[in-house]
N, C-alpha and C. Protein backbone atom coordinates (compact mmCIF):
# COMPACT_ATOMS: atom_id res chain seq x y z
N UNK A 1 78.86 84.41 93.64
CA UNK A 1 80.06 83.65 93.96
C UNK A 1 81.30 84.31 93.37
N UNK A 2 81.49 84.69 92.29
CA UNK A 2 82.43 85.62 91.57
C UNK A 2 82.80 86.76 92.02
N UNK A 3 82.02 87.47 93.02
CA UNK A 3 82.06 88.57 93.20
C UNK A 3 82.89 88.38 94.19
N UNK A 4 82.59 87.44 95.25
CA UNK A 4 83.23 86.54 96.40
C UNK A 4 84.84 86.08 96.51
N UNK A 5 84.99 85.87 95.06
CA UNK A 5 86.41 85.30 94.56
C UNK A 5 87.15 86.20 94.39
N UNK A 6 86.69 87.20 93.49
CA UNK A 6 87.70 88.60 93.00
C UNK A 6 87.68 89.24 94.65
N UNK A 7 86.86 89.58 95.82
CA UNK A 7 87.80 90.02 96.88
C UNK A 7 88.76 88.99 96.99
N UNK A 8 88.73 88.06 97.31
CA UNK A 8 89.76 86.82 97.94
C UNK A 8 90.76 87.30 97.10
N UNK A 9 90.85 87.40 95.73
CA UNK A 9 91.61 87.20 94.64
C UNK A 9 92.48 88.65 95.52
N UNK A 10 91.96 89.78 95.44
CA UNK A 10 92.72 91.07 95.77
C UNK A 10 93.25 91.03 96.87
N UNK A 11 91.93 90.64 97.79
CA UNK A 11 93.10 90.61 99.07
C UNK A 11 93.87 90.23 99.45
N UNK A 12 94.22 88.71 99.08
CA UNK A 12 95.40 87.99 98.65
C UNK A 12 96.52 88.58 98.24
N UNK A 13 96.44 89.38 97.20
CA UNK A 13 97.41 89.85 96.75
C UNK A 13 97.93 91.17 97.23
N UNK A 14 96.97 91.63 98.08
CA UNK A 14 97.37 92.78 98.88
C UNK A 14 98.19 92.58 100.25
N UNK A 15 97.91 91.45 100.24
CA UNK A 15 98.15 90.91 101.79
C UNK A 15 99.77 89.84 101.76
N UNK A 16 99.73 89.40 100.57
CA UNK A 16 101.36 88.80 100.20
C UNK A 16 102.01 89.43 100.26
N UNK A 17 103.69 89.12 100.47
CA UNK A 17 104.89 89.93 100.68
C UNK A 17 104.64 90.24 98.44
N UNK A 18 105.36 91.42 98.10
CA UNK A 18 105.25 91.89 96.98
C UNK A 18 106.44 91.15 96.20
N UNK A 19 106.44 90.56 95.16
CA UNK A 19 107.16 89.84 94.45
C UNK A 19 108.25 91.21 94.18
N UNK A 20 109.32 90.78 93.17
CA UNK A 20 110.15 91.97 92.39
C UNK A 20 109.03 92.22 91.57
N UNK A 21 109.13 93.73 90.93
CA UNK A 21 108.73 94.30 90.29
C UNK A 21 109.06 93.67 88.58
N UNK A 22 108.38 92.99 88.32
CA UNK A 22 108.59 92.61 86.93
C UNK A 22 107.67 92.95 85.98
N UNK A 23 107.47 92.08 84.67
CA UNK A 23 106.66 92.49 83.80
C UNK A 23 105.44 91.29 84.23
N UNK A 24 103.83 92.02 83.78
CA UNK A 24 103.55 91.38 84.07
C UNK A 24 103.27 89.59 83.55
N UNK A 25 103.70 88.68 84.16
CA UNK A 25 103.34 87.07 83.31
C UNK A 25 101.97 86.64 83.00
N UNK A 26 101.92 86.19 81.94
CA UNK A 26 100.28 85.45 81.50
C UNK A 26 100.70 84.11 81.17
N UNK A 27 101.54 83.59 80.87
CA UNK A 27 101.71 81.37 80.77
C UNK A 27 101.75 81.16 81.41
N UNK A 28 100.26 80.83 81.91
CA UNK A 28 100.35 79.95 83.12
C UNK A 28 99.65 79.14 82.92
N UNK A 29 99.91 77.90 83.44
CA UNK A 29 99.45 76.11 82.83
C UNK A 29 97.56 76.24 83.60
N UNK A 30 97.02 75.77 82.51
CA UNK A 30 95.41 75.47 82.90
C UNK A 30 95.68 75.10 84.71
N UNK A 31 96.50 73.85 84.79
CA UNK A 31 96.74 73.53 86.06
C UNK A 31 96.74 74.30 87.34
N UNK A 32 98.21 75.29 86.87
CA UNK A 32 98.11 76.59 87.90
C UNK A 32 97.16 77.36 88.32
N UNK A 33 96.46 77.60 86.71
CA UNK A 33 95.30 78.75 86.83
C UNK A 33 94.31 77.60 87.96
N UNK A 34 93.50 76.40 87.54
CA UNK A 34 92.87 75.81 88.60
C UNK A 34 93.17 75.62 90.01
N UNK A 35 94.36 75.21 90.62
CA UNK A 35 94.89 75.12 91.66
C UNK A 35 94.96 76.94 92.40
N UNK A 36 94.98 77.88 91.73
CA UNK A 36 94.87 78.78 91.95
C UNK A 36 93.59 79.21 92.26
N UNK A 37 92.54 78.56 91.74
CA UNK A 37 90.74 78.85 92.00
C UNK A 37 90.63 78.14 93.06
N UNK A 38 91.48 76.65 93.21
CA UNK A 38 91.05 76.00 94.27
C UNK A 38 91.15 76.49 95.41
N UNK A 39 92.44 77.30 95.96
CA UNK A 39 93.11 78.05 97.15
C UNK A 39 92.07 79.14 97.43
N UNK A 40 92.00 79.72 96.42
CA UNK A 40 90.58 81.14 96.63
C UNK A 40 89.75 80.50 96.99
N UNK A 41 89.26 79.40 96.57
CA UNK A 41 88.10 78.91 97.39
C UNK A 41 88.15 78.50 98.62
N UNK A 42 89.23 78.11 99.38
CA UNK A 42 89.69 77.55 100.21
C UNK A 42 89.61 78.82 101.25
N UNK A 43 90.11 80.06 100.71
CA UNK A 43 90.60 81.23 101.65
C UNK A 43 89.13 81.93 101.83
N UNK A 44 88.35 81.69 101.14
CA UNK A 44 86.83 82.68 101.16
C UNK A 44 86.73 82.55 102.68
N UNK A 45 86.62 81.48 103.32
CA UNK A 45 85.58 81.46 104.74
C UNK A 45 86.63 82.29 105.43
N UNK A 46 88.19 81.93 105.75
CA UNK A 46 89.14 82.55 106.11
C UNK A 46 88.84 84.22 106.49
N UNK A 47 88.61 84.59 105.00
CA UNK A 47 88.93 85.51 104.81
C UNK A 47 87.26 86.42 105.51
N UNK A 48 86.58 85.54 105.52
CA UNK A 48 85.14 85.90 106.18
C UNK A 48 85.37 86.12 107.58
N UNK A 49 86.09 84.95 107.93
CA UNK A 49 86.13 84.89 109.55
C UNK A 49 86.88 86.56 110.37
N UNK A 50 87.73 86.36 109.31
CA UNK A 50 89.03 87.85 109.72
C UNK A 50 88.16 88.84 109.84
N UNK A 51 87.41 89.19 108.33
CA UNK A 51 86.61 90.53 108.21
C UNK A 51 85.71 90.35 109.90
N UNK A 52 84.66 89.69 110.07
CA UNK A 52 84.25 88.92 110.98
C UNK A 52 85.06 89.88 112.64
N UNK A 53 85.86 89.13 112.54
CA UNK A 53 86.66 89.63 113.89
C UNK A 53 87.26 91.16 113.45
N UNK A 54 87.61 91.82 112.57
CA UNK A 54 87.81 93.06 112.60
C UNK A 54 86.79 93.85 112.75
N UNK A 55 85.40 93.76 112.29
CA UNK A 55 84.59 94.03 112.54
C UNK A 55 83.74 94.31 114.11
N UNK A 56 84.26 93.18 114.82
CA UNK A 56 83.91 92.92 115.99
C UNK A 56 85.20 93.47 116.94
N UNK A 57 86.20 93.91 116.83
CA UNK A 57 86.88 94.63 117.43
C UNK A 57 86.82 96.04 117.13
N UNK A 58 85.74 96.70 115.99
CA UNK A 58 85.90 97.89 115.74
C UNK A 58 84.54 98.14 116.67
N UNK A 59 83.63 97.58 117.10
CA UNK A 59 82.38 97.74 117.94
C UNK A 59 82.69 97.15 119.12
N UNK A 60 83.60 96.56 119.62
CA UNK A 60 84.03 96.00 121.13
C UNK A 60 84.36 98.23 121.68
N UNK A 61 85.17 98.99 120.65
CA UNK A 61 85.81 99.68 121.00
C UNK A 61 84.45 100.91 120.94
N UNK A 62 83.62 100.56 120.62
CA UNK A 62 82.44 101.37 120.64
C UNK A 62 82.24 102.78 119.28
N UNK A 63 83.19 102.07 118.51
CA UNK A 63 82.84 102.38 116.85
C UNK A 63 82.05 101.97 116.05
N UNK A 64 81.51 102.63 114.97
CA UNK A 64 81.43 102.44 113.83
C UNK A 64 81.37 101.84 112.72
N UNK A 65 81.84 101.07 111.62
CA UNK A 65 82.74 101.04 111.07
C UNK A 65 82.71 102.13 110.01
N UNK A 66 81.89 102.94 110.22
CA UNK A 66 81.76 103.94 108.92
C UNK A 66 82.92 105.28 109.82
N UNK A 67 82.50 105.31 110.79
CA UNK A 67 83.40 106.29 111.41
C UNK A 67 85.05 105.86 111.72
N UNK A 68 85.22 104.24 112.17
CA UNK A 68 86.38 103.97 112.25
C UNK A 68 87.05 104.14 110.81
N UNK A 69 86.60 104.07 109.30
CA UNK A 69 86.77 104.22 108.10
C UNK A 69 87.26 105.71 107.95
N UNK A 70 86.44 106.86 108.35
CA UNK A 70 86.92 108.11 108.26
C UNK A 70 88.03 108.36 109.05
N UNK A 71 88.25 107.81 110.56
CA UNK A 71 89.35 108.38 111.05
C UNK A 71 90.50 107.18 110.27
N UNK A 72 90.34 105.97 109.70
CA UNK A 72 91.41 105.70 109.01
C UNK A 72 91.85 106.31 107.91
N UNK A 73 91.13 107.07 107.51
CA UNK A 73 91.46 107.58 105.74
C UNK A 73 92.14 108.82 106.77
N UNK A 74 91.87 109.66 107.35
CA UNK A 74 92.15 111.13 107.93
C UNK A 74 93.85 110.39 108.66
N UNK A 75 93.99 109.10 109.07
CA UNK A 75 95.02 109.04 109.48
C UNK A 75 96.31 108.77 108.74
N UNK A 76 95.87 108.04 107.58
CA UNK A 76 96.43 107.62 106.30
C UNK A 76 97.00 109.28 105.55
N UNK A 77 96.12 109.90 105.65
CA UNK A 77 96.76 111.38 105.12
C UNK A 77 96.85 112.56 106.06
N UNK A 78 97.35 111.60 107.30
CA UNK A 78 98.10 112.26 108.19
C UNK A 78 97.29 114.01 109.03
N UNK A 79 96.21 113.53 109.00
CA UNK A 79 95.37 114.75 109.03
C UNK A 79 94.19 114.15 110.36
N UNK A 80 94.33 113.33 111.26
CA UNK A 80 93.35 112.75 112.07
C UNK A 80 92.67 113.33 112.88
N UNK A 81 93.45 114.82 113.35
CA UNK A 81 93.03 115.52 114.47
C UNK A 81 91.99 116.34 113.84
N UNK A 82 92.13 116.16 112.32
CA UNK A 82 90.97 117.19 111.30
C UNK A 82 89.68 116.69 111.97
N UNK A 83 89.65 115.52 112.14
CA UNK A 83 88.33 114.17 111.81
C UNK A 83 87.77 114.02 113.31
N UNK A 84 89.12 114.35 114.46
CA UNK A 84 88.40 114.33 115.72
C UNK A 84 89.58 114.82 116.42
N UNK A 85 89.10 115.55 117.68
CA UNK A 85 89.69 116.01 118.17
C UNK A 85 89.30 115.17 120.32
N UNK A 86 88.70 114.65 119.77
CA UNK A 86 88.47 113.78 121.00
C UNK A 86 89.62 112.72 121.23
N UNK A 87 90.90 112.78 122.45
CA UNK A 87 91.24 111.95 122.22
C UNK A 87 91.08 110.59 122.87
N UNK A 88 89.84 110.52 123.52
CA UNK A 88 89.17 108.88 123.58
C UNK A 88 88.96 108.11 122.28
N UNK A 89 88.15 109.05 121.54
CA UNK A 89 87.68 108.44 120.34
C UNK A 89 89.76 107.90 119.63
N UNK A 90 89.93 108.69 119.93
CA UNK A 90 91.74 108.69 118.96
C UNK A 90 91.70 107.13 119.31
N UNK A 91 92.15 107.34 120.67
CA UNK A 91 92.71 106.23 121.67
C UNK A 91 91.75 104.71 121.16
N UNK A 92 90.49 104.72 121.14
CA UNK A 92 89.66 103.75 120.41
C UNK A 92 89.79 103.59 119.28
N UNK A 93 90.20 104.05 118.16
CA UNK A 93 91.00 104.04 117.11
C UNK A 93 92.34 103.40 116.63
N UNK A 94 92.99 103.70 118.01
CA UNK A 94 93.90 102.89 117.68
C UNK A 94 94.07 101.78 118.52
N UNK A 95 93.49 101.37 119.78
CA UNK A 95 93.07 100.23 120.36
C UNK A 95 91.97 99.24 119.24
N UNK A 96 91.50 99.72 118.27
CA UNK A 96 90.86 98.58 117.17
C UNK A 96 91.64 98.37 116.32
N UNK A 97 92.53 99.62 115.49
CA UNK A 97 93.44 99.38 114.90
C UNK A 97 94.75 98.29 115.16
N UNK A 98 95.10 98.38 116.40
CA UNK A 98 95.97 97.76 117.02
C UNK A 98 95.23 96.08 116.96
N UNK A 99 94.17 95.38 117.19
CA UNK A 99 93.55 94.31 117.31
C UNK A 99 93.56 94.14 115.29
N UNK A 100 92.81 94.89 114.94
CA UNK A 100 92.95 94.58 113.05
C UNK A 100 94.03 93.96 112.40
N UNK A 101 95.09 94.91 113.32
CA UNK A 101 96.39 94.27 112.45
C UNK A 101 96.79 93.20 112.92
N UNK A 102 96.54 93.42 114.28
CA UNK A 102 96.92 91.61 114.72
C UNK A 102 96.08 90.19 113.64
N UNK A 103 95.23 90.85 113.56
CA UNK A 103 94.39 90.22 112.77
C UNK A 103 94.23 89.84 110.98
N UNK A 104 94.98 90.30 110.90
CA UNK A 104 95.53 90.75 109.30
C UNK A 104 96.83 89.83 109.30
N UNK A 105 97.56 89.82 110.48
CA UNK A 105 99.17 89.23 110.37
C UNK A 105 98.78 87.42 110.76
N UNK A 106 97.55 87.26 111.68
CA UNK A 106 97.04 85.99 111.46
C UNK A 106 97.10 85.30 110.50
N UNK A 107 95.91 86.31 109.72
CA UNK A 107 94.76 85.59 108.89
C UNK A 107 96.66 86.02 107.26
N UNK A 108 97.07 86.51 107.10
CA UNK A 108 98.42 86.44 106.19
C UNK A 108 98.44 85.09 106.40
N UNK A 109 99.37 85.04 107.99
CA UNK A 109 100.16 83.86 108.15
C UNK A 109 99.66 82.73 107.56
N UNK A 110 98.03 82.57 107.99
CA UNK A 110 96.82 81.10 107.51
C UNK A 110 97.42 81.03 105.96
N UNK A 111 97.02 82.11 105.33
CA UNK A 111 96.81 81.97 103.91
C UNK A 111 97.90 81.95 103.10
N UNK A 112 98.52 82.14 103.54
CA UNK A 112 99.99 81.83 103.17
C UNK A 112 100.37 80.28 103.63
N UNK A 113 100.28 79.72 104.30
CA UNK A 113 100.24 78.33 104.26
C UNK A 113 99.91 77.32 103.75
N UNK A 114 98.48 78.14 103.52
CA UNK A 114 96.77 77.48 102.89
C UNK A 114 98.19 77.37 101.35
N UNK A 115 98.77 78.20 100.78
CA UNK A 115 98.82 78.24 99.18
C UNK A 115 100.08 77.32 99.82
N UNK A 116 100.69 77.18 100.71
CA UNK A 116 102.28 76.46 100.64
C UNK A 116 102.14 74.89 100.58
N UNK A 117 100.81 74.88 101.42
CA UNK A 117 100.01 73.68 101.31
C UNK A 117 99.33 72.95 100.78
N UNK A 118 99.32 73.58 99.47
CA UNK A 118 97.92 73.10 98.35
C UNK A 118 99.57 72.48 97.41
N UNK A 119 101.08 73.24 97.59
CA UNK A 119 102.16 73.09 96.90
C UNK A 119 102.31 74.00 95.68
N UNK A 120 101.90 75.21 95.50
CA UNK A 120 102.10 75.99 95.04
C UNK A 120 102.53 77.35 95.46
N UNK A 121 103.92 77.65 94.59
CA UNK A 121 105.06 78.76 95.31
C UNK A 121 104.00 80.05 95.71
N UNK A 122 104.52 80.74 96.35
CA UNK A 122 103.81 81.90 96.91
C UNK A 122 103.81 82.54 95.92
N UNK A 123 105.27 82.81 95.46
CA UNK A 123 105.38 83.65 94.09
C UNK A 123 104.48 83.89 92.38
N UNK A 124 103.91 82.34 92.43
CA UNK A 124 103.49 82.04 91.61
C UNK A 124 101.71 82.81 91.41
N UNK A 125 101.05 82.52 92.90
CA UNK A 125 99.97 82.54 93.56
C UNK A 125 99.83 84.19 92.79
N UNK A 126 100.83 84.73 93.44
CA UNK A 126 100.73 86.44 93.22
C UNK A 126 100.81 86.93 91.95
N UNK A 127 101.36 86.15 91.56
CA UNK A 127 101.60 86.68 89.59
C UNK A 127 100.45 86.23 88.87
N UNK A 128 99.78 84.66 89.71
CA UNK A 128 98.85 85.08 89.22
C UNK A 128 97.64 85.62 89.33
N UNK A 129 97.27 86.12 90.90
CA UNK A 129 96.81 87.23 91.27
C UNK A 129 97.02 88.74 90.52
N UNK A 130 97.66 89.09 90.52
CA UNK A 130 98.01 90.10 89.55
C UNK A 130 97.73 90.20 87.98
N UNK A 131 97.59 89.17 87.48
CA UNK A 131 97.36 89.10 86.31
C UNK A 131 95.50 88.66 86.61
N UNK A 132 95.28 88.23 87.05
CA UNK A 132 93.87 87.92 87.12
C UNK A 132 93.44 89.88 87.22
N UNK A 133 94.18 90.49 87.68
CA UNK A 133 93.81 91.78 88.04
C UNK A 133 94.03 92.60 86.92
N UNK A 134 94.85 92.62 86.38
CA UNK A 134 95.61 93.10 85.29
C UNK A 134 95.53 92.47 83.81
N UNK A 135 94.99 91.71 83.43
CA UNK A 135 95.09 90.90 82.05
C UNK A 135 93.47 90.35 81.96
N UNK A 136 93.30 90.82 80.81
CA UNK A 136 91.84 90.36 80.74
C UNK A 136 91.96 88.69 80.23
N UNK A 137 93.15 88.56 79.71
CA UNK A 137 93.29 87.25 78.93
C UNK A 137 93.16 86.23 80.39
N UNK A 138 93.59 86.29 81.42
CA UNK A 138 94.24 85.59 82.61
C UNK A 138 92.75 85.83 83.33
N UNK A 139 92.01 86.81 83.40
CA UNK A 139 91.03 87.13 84.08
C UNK A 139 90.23 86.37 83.03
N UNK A 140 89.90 85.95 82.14
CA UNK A 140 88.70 85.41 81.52
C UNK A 140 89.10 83.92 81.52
N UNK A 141 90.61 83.21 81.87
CA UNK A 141 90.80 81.88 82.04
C UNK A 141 89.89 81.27 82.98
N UNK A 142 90.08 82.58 84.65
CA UNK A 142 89.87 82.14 86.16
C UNK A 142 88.23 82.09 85.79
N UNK A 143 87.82 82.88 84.97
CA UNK A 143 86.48 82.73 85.50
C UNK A 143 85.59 82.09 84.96
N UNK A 144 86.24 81.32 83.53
CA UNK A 144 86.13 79.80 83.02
C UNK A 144 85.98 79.44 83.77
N UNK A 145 87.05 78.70 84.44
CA UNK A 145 87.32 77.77 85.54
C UNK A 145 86.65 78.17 86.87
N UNK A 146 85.73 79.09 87.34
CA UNK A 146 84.93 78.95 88.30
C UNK A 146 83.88 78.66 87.89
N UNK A 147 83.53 79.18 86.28
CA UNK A 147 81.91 79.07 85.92
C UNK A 147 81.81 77.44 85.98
N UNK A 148 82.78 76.57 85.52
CA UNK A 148 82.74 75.08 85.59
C UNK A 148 82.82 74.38 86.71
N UNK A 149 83.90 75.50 87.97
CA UNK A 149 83.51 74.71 89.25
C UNK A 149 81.66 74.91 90.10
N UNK A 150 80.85 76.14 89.02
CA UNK A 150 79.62 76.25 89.87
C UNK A 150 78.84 75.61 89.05
């Protein structure tokens, strides 16, 4: 189950607009930190369903995902034609790519609601995402508070 939470926890925070660059915060009220476990729990299936459909648009296109993975890294460092020179395969690449992100700007939009809706600032969510990532002090609160929610 933990293992389950810390993706939610990252992807979350990968997937939020990026706060200012500050230092990082650790006071944060028992409250926050819980209401903050509650939302991760809330976003797990979410976040299942998305993987789910990205998955299923990377094999609609007659990929991989181990190969759609290489031509994303080769495209990321701008080097794709290294990785294939077929450009069907390209073209299927970015016809899944193109469906992912649609899919990514969804499943944002949901989860970003999911936290606007529970009444806790977005801003807050991410700092303390970040610190769950970054602070062992903040990371050993959250996982109090899951060992007591299991």
């Amino acid at each position: 189950m933990i293992m389950t939470l810390v993706v939610a926890f990252s992807a979350s925070a990968q997937q939020l607009p990026n706060p200012q660059q500050a230092p990082l915060k650790e006071d944060f009220s028992d409250a926050e930190i819980e209401k903050f476990v509650a939302i991760n729990m809330e976003m797990i299936p979410v976040q299942q369903a998305a993987e789910a459909k990205m998955v299923a648009a990377i094999e609609e296109h007659g990929l991989e995902m181990q190969r759609f993975q290489q031509l994303f890294q080769a495209q990321q460092q701008g080097n794709i034609t290294d990785v294939s020179e077929d450009p069907q395969e390209i073209a299927k690449f970015n016809e899944a790519g193109q469906q992912i992100m649609k899919v990514q700007e969804e499943t944002n939009l949901e989860i970003q609601e999911m936290i606007v809706q529970s009444e806790m600032e977005l801003q807050t969510f991410q700092e303390i995402s970040m610190a769950y990532q970054q602070s062992p002090k903040i990371k050993e609160k959250v996982d109090r508070i899951i060992e007591k929610m299991e």
